[in-house]
PDB file of N, CA and C in Angstrom:
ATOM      1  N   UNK A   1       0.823  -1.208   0.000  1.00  0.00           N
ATOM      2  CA  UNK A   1       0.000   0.000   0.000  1.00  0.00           C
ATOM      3  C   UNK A   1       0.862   1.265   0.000  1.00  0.00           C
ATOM      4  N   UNK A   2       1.711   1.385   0.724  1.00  0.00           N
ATOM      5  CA  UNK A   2       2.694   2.528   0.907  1.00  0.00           C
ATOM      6  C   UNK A   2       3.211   3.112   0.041  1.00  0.00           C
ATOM      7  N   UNK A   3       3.921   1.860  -1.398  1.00  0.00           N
ATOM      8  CA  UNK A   3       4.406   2.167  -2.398  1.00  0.00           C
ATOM      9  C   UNK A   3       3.856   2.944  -3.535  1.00  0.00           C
ATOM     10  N   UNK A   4       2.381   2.946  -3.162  1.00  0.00           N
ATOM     11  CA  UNK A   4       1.826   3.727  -4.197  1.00  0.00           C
ATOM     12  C   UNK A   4       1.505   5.314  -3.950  1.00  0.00           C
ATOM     13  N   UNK A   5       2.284   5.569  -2.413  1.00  0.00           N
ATOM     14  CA  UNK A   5       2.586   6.736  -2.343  1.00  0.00           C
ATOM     15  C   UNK A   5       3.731   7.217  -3.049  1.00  0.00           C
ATOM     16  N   UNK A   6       4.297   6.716  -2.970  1.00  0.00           N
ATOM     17  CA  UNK A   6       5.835   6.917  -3.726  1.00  0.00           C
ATOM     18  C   UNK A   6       5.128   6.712  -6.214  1.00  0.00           C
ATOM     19  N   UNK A   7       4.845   6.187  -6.333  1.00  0.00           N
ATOM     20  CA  UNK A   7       4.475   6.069  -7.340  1.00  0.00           C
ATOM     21  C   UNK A   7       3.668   6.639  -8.149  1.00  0.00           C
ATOM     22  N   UNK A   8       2.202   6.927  -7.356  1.00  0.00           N
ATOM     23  CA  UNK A   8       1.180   7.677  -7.756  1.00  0.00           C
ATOM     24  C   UNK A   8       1.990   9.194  -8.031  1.00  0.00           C
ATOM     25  N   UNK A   9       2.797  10.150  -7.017  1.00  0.00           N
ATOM     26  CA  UNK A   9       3.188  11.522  -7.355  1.00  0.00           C
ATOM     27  C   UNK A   9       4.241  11.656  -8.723  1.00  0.00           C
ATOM     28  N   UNK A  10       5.157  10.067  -8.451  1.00  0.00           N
ATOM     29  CA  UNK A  10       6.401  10.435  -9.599  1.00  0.00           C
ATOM     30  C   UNK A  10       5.257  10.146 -11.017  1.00  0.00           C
ATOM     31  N   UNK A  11       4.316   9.580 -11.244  1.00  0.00           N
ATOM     32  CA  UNK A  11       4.152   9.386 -12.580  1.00  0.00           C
ATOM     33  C   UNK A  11       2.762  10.716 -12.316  1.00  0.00           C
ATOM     34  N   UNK A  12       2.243  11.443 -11.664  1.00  0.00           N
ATOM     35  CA  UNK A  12       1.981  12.722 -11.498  1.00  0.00           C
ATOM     36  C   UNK A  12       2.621  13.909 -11.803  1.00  0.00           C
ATOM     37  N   UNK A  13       3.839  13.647 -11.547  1.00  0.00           N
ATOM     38  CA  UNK A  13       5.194  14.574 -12.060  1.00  0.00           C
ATOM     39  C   UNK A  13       5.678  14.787 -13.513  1.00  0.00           C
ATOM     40  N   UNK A  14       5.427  13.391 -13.992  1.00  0.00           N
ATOM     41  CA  UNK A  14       5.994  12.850 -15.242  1.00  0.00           C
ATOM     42  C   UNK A  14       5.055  13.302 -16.125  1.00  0.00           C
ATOM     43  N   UNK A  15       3.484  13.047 -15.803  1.00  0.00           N
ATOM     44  CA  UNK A  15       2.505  13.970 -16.831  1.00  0.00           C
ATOM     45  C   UNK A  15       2.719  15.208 -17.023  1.00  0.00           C
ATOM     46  N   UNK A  16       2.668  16.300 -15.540  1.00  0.00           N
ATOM     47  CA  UNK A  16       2.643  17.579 -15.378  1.00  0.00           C
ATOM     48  C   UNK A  16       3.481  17.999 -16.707  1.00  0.00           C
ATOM     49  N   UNK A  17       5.149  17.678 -16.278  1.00  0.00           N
ATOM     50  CA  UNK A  17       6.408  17.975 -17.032  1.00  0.00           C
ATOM     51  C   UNK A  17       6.050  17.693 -18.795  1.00  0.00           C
ATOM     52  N   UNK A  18       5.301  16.480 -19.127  1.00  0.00           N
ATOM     53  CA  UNK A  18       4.950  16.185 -20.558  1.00  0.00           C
ATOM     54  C   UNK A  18       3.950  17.254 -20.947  1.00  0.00           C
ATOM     55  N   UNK A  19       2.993  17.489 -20.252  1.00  0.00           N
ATOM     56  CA  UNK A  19       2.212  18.232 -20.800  1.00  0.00           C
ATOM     57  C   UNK A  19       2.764  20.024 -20.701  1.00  0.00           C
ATOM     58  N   UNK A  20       3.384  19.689 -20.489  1.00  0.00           N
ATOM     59  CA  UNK A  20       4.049  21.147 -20.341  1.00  0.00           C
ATOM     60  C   UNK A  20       5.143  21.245 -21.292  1.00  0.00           C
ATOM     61  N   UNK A  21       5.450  20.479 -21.892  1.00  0.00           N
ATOM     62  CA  UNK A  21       6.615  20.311 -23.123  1.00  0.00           C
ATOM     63  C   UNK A  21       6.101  20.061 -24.420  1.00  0.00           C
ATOM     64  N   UNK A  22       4.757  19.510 -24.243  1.00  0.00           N
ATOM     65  CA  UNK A  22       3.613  19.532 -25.160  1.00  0.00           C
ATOM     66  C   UNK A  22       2.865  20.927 -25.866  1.00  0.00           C
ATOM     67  N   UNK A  23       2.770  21.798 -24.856  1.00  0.00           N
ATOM     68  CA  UNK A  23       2.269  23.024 -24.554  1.00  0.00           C
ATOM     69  C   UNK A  23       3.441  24.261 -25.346  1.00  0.00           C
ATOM     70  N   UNK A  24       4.381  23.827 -24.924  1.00  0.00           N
ATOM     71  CA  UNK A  24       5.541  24.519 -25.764  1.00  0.00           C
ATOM     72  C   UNK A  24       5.485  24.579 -26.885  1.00  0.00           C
ATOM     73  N   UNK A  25       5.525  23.361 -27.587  1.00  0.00           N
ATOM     74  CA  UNK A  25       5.639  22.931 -28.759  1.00  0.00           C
ATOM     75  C   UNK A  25       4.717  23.054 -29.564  1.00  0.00           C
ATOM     76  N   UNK A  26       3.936  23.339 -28.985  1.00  0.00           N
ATOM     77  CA  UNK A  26       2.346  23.633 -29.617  1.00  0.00           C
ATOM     78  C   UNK A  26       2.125  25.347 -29.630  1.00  0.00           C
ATOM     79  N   UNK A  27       2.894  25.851 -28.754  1.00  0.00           N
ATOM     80  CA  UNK A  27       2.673  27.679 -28.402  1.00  0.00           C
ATOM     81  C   UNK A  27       3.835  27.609 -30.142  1.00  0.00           C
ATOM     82  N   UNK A  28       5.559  27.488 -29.718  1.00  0.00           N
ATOM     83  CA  UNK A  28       5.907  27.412 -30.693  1.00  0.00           C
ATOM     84  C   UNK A  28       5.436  27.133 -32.453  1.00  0.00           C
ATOM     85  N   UNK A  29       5.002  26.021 -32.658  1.00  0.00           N
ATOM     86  CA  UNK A  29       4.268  25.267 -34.014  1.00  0.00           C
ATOM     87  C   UNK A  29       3.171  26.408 -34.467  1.00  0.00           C
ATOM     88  N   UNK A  30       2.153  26.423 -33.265  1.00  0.00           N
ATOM     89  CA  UNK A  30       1.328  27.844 -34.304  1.00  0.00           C
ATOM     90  C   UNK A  30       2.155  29.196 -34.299  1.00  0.00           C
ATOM     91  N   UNK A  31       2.857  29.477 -33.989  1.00  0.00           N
ATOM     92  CA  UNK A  31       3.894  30.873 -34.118  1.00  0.00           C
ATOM     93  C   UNK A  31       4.726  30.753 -35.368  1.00  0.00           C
ATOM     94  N   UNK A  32       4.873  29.283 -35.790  1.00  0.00           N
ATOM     95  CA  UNK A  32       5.796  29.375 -37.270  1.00  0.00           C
ATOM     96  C   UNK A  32       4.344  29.710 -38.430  1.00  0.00           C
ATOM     97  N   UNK A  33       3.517  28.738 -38.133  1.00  0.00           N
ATOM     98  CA  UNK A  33       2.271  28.787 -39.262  1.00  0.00           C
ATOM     99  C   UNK A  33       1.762  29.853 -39.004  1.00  0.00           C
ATOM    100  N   UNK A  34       1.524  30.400 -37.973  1.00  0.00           N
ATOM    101  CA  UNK A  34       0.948  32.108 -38.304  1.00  0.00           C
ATOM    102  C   UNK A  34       1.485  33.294 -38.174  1.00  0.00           C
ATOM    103  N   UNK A  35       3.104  33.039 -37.704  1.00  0.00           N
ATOM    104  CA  UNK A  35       3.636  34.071 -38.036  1.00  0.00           C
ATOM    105  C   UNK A  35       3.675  35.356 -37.131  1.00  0.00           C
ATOM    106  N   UNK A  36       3.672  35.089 -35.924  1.00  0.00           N
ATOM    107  CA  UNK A  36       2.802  35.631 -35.028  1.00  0.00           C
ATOM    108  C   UNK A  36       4.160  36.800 -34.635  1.00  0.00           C
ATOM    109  N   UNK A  37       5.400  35.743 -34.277  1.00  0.00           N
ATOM    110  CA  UNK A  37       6.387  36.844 -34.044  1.00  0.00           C
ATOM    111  C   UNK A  37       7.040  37.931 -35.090  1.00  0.00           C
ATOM    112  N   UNK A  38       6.812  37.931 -35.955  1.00  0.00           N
ATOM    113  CA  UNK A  38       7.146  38.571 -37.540  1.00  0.00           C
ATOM    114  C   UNK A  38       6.368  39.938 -37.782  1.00  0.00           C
ATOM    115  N   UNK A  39       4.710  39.405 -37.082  1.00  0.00           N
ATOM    116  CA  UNK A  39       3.735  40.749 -37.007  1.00  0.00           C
ATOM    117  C   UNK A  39       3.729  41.039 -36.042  1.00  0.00           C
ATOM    118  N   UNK A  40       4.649  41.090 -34.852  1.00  0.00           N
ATOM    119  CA  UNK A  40       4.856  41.775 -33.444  1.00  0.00           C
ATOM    120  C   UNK A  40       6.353  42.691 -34.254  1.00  0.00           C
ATOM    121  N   UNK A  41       6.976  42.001 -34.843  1.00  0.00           N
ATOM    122  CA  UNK A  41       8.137  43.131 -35.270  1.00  0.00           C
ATOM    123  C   UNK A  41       7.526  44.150 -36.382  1.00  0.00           C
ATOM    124  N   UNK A  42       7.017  43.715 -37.093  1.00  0.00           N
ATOM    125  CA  UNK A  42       7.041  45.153 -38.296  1.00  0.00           C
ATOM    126  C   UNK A  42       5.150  45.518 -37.613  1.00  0.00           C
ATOM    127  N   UNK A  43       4.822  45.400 -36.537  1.00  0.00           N
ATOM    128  CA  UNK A  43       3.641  46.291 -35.409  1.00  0.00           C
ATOM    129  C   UNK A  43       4.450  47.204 -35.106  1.00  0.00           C
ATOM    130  N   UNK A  44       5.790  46.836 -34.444  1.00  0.00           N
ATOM    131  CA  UNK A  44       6.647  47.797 -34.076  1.00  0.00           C
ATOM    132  C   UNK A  44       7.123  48.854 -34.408  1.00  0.00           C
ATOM    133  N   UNK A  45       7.789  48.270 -35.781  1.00  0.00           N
ATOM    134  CA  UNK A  45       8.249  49.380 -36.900  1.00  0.00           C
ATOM    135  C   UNK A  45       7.720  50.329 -37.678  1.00  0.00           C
ATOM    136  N   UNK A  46       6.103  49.801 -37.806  1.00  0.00           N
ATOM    137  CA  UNK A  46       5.207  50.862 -38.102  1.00  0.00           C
ATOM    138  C   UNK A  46       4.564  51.428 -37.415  1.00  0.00           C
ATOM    139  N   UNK A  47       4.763  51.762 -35.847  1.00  0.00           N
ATOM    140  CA  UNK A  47       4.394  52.468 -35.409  1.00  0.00           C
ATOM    141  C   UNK A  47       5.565  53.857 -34.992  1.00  0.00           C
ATOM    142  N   UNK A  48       7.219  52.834 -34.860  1.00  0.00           N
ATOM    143  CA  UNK A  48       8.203  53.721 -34.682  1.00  0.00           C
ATOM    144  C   UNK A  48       8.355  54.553 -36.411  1.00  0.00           C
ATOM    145  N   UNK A  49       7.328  53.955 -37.632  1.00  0.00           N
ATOM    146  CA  UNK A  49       7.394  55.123 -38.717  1.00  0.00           C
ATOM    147  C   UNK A  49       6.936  56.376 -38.394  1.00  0.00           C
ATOM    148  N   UNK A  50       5.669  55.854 -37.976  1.00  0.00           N
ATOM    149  CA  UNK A  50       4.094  56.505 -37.834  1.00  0.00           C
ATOM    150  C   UNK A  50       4.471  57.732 -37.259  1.00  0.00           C
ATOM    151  N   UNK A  51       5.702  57.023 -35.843  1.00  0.00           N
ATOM    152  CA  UNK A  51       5.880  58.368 -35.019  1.00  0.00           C
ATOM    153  C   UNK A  51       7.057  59.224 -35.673  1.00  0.00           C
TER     154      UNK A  51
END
């Protein structure tokens, strides 16, 4: 019985950490297909025209 104190948290741990490397990769992946950081730089630049 005891051991599944020890067991139940490490493979609790092991999801957390996956889904969180999952999450990355997924924030990353739509940032190449839409381009997201590219229209945060020239947002920039046309506003440092503007001014």
């Amino acid at each position: 019985m005891e051991k599944y104190f020890v067991i139940i948290p490490i493979i609790a741990v092991i999801t957390v950490v996956l889904l969180f490397l999952v999450q990355i990769a997924f924030i990353r992946w739509t940032d190449k297909i839409f381009g997201i950081k590219d229209d945060k730089k020239n947002n920039k630049d046309e506003r440092e025209k503007n001014n």
